[in-house]
N, C-alpha and C. Protein backbone atom coordinates (compact mmCIF):
# COMPACT_ATOMS: atom_id res chain seq x y z
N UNK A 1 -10.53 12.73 11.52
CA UNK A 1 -11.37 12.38 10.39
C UNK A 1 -12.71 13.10 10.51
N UNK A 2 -13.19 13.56 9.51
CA UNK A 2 -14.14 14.19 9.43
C UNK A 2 -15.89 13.48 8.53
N UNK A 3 -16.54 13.63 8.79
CA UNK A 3 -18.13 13.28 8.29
C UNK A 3 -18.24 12.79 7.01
N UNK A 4 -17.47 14.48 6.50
CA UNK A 4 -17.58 14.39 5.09
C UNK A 4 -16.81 13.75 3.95
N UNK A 5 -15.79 13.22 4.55
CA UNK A 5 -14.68 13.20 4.23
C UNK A 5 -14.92 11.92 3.35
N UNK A 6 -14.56 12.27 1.63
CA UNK A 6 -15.24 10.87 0.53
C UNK A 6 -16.54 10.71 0.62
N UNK A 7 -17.45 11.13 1.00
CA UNK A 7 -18.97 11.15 1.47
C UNK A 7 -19.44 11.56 0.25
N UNK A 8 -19.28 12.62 -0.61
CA UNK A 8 -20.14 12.99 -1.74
C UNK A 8 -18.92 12.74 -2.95
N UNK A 9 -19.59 12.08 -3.86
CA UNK A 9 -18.93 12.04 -5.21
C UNK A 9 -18.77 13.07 -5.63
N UNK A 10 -17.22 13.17 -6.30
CA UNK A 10 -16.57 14.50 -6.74
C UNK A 10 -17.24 14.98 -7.94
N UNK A 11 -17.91 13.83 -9.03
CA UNK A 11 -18.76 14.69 -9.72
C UNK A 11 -20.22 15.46 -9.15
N UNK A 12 -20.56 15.18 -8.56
CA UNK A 12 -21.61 15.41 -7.82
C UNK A 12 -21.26 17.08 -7.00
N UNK A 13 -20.15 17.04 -6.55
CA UNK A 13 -19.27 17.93 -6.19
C UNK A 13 -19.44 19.54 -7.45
N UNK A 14 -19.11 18.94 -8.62
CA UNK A 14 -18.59 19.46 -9.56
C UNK A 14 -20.10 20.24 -9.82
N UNK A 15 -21.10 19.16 -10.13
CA UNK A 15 -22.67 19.40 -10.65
C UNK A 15 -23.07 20.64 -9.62
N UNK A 16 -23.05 20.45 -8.65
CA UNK A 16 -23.24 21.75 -7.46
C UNK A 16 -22.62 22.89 -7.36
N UNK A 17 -21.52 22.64 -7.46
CA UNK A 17 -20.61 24.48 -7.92
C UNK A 17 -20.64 24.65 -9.28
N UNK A 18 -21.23 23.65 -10.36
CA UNK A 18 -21.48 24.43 -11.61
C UNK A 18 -22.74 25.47 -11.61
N UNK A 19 -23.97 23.84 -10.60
CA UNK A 19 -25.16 24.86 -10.05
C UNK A 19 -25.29 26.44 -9.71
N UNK A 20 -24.60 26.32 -8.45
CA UNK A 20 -24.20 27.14 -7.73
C UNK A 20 -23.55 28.81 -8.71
N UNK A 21 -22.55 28.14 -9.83
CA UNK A 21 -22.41 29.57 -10.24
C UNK A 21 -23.19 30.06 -11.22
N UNK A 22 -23.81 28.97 -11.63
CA UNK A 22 -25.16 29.47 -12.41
C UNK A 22 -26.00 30.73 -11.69
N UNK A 23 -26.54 29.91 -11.03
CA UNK A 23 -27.67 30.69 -10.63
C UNK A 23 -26.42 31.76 -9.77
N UNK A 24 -25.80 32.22 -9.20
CA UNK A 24 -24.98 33.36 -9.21
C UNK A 24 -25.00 34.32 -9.59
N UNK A 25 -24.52 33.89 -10.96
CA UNK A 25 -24.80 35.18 -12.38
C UNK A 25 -25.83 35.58 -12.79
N UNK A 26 -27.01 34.65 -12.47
CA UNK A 26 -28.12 34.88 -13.00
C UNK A 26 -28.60 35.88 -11.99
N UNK A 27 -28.37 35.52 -10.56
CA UNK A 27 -28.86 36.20 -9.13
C UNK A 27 -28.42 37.36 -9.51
N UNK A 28 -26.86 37.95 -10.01
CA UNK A 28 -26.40 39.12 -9.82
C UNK A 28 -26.11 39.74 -11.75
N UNK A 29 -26.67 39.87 -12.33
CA UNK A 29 -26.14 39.93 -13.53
C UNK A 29 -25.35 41.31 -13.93
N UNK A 30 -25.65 42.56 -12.67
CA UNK A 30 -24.97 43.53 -12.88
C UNK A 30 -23.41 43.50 -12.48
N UNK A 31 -22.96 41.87 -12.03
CA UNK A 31 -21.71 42.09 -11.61
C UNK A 31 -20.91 41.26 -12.93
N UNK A 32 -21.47 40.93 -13.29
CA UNK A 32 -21.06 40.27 -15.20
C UNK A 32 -19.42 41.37 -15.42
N UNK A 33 -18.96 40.17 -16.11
CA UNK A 33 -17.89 41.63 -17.08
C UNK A 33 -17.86 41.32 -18.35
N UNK A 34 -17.49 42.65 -19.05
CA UNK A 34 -17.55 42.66 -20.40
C UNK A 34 -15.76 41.74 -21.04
N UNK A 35 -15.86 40.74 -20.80
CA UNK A 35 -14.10 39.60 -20.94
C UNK A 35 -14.44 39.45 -22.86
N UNK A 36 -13.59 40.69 -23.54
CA UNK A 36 -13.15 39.46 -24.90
C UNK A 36 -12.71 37.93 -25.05
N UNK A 37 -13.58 37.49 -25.04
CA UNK A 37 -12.87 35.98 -25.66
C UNK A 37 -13.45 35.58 -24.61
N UNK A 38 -14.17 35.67 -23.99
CA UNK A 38 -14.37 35.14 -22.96
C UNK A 38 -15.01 33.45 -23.29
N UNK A 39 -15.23 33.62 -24.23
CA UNK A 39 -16.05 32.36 -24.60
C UNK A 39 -14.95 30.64 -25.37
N UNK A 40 -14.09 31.78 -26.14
CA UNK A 40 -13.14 31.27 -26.45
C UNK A 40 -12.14 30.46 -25.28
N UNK A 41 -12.05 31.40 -23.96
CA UNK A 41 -11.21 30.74 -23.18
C UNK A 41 -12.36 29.71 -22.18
N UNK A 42 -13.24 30.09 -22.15
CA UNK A 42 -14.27 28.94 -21.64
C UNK A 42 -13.85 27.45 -22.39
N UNK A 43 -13.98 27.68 -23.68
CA UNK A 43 -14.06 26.55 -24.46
C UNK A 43 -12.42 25.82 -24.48
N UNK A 44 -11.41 26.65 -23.95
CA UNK A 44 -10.15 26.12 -24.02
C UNK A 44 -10.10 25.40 -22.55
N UNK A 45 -10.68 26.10 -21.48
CA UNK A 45 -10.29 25.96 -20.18
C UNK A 45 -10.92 24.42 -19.99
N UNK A 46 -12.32 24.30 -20.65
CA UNK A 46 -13.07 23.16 -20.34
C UNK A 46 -12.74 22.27 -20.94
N UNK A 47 -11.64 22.11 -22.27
CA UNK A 47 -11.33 20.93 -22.92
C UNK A 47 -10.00 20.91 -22.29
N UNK A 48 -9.12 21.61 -21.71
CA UNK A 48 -8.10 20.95 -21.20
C UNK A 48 -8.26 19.88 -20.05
N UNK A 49 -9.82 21.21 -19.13
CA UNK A 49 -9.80 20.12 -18.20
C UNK A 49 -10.42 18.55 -18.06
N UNK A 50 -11.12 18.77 -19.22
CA UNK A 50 -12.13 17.28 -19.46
C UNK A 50 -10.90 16.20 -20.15
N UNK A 51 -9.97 16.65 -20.97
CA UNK A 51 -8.85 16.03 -21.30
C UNK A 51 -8.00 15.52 -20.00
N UNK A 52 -7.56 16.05 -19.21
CA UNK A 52 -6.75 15.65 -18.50
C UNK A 52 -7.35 14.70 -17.89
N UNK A 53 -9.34 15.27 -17.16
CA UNK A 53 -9.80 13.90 -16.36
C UNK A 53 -9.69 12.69 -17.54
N UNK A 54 -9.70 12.38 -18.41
CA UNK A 54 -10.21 11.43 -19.16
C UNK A 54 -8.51 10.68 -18.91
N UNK A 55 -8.16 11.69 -19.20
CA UNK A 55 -6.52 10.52 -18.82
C UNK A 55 -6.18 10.15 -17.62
N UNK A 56 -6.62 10.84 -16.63
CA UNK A 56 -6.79 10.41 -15.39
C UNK A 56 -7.55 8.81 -15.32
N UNK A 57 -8.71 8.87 -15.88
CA UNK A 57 -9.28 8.02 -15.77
C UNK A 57 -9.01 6.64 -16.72
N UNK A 58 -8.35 6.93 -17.68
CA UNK A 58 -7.86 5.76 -18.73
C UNK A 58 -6.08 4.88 -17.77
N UNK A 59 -5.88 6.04 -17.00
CA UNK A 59 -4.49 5.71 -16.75
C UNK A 59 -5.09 4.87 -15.92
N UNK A 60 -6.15 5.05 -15.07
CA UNK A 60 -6.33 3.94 -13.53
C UNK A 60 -7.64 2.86 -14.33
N UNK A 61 -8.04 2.76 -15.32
CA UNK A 61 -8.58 1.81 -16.25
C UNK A 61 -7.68 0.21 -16.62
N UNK A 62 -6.52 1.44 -17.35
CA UNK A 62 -5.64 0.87 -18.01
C UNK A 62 -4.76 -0.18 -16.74
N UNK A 63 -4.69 0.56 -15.42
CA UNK A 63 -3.84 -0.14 -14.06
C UNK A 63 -4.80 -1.02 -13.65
N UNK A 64 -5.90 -0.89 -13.93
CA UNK A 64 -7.09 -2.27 -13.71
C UNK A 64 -7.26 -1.65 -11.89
N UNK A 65 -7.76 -0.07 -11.78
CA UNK A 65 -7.33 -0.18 -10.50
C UNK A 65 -9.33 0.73 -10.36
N UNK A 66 -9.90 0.95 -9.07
CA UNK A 66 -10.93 1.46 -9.54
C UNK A 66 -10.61 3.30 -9.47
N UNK A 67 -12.01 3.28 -10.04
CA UNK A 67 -12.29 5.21 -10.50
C UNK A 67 -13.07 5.88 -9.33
N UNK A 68 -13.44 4.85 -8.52
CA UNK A 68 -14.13 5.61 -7.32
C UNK A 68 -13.53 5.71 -6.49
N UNK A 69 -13.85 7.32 -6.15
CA UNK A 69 -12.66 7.75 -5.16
C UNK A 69 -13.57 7.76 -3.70
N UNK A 70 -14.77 7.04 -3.59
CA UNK A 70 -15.59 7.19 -2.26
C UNK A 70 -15.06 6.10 -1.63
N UNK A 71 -13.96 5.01 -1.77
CA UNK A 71 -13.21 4.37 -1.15
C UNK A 71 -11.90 4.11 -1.46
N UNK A 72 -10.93 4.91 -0.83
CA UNK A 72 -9.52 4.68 -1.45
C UNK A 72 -8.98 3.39 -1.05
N UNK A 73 -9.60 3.07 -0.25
CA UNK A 73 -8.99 1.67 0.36
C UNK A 73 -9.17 0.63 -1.44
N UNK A 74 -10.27 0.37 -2.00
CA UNK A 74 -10.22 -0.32 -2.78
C UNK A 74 -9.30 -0.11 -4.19
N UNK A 75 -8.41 0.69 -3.95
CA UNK A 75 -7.02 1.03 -4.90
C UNK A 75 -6.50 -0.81 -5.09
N UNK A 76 -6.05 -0.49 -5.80
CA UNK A 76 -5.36 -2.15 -6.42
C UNK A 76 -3.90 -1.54 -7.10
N UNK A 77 -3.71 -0.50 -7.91
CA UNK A 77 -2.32 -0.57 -8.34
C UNK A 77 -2.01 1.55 -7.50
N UNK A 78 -0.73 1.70 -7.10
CA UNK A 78 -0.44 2.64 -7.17
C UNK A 78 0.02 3.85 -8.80
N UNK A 79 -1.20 4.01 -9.48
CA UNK A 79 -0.68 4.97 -10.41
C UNK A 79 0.29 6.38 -10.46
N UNK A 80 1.03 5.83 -11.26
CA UNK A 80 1.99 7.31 -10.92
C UNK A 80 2.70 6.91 -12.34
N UNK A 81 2.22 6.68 -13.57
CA UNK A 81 3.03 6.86 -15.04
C UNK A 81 1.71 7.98 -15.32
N UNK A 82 2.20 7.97 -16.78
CA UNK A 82 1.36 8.84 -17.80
C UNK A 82 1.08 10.72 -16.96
N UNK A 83 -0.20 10.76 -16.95
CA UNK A 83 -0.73 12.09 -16.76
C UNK A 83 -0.22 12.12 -14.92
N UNK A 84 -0.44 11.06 -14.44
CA UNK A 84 0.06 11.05 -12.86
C UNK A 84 1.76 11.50 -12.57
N UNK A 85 2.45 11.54 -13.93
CA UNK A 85 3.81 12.37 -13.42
C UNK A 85 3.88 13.99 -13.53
N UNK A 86 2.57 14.36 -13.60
CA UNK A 86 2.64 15.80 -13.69
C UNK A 86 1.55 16.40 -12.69
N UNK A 87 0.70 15.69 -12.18
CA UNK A 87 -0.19 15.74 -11.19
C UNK A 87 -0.76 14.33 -10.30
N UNK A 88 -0.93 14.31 -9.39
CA UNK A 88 -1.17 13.31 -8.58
C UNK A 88 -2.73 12.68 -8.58
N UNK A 89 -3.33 14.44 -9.08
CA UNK A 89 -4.64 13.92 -8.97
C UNK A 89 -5.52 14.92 -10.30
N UNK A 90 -4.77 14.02 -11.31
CA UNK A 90 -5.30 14.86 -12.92
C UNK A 90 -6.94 15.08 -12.95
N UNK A 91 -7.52 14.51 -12.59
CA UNK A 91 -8.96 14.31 -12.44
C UNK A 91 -9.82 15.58 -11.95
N UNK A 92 -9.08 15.71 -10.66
CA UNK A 92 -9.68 17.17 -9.68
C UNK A 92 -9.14 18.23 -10.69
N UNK A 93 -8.09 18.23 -10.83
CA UNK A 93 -7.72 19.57 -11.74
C UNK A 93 -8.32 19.60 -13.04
N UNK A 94 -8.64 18.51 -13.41
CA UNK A 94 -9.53 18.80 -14.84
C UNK A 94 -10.78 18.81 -14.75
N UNK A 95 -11.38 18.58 -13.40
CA UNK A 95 -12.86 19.05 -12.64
C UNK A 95 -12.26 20.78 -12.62
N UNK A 96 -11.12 21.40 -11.59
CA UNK A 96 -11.37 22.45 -11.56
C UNK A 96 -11.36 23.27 -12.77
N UNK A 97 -10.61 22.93 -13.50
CA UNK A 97 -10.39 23.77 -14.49
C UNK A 97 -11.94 23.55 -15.84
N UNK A 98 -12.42 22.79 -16.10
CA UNK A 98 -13.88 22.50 -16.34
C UNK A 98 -14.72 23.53 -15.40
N UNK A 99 -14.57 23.72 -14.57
CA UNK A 99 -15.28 25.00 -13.82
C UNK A 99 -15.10 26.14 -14.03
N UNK A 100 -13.77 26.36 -14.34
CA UNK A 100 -12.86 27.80 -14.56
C UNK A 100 -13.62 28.02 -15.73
N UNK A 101 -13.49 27.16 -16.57
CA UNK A 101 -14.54 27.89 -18.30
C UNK A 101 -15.70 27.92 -18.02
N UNK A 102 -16.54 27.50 -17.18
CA UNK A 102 -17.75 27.50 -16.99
C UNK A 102 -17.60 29.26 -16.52
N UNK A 103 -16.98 29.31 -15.03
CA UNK A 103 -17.00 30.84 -14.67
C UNK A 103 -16.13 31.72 -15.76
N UNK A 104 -15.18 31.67 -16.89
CA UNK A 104 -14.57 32.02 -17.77
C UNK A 104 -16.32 32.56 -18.75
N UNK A 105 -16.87 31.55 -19.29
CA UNK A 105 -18.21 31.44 -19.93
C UNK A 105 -18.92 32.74 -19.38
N UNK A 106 -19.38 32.48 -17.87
CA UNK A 106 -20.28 33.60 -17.66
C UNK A 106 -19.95 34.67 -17.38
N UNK A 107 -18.53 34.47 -17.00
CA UNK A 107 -17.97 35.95 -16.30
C UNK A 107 -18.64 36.99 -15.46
N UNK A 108 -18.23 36.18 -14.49
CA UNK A 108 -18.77 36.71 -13.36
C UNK A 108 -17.94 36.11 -12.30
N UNK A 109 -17.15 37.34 -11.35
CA UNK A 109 -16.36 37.31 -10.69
C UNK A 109 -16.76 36.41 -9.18
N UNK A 110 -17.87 36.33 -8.84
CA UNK A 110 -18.70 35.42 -8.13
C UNK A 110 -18.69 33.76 -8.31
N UNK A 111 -18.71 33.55 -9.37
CA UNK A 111 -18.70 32.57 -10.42
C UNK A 111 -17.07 31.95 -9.85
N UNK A 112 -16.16 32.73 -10.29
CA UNK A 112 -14.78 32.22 -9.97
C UNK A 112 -14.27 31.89 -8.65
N UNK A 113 -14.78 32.69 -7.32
CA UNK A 113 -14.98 32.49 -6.12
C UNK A 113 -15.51 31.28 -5.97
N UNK A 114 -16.50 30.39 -6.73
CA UNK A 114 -16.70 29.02 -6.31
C UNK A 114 -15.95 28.06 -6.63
N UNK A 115 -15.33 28.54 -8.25
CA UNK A 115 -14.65 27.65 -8.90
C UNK A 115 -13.32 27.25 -6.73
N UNK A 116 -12.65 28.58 -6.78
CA UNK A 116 -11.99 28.55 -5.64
C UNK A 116 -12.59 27.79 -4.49
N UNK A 117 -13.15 27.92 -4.10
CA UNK A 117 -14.25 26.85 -3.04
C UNK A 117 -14.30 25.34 -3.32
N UNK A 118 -14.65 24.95 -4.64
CA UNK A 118 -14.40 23.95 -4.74
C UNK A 118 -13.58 23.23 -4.60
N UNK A 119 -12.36 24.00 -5.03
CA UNK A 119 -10.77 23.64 -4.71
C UNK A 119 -10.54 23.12 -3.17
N UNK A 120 -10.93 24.30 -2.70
CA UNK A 120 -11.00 24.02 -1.23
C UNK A 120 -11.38 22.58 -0.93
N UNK A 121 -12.67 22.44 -1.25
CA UNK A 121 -13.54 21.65 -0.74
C UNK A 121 -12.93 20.05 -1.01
N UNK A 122 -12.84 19.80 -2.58
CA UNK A 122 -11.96 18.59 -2.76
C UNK A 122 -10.72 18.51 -2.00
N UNK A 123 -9.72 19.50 -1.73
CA UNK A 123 -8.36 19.16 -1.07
C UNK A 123 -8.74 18.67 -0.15
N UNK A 124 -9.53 19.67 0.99
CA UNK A 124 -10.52 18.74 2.40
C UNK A 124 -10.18 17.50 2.32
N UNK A 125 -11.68 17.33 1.88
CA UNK A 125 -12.43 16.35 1.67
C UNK A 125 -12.55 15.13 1.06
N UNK A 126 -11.73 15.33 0.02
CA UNK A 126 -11.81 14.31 -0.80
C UNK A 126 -10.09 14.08 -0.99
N UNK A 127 -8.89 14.75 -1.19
CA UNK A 127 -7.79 14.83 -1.13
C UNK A 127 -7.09 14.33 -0.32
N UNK A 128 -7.05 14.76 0.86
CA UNK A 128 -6.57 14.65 2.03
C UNK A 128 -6.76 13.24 2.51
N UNK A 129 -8.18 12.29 2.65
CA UNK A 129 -8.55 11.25 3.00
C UNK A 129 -7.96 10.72 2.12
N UNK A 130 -7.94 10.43 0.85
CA UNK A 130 -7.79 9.70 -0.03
C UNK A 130 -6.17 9.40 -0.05
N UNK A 131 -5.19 10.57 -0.05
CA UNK A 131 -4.01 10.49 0.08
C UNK A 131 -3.21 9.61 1.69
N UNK A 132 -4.58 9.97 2.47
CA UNK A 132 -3.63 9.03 4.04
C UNK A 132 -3.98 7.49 3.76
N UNK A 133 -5.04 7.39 2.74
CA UNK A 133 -5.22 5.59 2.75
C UNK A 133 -4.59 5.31 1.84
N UNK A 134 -3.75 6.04 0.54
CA UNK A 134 -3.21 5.20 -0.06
C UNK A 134 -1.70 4.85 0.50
N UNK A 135 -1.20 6.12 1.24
CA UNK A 135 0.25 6.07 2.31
C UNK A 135 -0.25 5.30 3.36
N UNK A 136 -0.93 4.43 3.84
CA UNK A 136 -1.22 3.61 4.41
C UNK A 136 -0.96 2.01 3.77
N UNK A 137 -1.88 2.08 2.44
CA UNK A 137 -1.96 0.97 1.78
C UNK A 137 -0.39 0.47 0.93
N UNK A 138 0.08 1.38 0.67
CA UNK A 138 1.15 1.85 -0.52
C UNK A 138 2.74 2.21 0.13
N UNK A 139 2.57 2.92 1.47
CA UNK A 139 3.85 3.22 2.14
C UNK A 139 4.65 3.67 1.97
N UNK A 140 6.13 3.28 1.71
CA UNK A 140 7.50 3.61 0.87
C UNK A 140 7.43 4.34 -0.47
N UNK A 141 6.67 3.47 -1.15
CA UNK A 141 6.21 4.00 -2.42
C UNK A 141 5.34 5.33 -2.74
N UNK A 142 4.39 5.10 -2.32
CA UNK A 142 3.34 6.37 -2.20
C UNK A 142 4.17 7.89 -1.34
N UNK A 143 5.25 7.34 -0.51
CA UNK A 143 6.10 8.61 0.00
C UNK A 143 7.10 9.30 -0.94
N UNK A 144 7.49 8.13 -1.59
CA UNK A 144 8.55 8.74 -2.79
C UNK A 144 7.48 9.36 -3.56
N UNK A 145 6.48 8.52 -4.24
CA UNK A 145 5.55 9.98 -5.56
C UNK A 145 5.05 10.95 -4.91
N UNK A 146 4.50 10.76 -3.59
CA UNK A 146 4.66 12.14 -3.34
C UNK A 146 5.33 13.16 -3.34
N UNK A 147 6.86 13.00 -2.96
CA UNK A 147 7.41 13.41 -3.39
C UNK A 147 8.10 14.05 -4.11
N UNK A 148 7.63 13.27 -5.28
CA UNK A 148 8.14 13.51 -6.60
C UNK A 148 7.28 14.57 -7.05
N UNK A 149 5.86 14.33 -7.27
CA UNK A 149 4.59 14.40 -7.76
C UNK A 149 3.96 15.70 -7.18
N UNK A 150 3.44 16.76 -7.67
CA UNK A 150 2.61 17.68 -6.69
C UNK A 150 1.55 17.61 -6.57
N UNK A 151 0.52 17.64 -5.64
CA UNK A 151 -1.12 17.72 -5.65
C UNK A 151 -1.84 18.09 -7.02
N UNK A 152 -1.57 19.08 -7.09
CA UNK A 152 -2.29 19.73 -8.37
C UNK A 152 -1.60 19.99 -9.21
N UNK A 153 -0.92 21.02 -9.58
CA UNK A 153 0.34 21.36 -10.64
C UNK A 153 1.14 21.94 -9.96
C-alpha cells in the first residue's frame, strides 16, 4: 500500500492535469498543431466523457451507495447494471476522456502526454486500492464482474 493511494480526490486529480496542460501549451506554443476540427472533436470528446461520468454517478445514486471514492470501504451496494456493464469505472474514463478534448482543444502533443499520465496516475492510485477493498468487501461477486467487466473499455 502506498501514501497516496485514495489520498487526493479524482476531481482534484482531473483540475491539475487540466492545469497542467494548460499552462503546457501556453509554455510551448510552437509545438501547437494545425488539427481541423480540432475543436469540434474537443467538444465531442468532452461530452461523451462528462456523459458517461454523470451515469456513473446516477447509477451509484440510484444504488443508494456513496460517490466518494477516498473510501471504498464505505461502498453499500456492488454496482455493476447500467453504464457499469461496459466499464467498471465509467467515471475515470469520462474524467479521461474530458481531458482528451481539453488536449484535442489545444492541440498540443504535450497536452496529450498528460491526458496519458493521468491515466496512469488514477489506475495507481485510485484504481487499484479501490478495486482490492471492494474484492475484499464484495468477494465472489466482485470476482465474477470483474471478470465480466473491463477496467476501462
Amino acid at each position: 500500500m502506498h501514501w497516496l493511494e485514495t489520498r487526493v480526490p479524482p476531481l482534484a486529480v482531473v483540475a491539475i492535469a487540466a492545469g497542467l496542460m494548460w499552462m503546457t501549451a501556453e509554455a510551448a506554443p510552437g509545438w501547437a498543431l494545425d488539427l481541423p476540427f480540432h475543436t469540434i472533436a474537443a467538444v465531442m470528446l468532452s461530452g461523451i466523457g462528462i456523459a458517461l461520468a454523470i451515469a456513473g454517478v446516477a447509477a451509484f445514486r440510484s444504488a443508494e451507495t456513496t460517490v466518494d471514492p477516498r473510501d471504498p470501504r464505505k461502498s453499500k451496494a456492488l454496482v455493476n447494471n447500467g453504464i457499469f456493464r461496459l466499464t467498471r469505472n465509467p467515471m475515470y474514463v469520462g474524467m479521461a476522456l474530458a481531458l482528451l478534448g481539453l488536449a484535442a482543444y489545444l492541440a498540443h502533443p504535450l497536452s496529450a502526454l498528460i491526458v496519458v499520465l493521468f491515466v496512469f496516475y488514477i489506475d495507481r492510485f485510485q484504481i487499484v486500492p479501490e478495486e482490492r477493498a471492494l474484492a475484499q468487501q464484495f468477494g465472489a461477486a466482485f470476482d465474477a464482474y470483474k471478470a465480466q467487466v473491463r477496467r476501462w473499455l
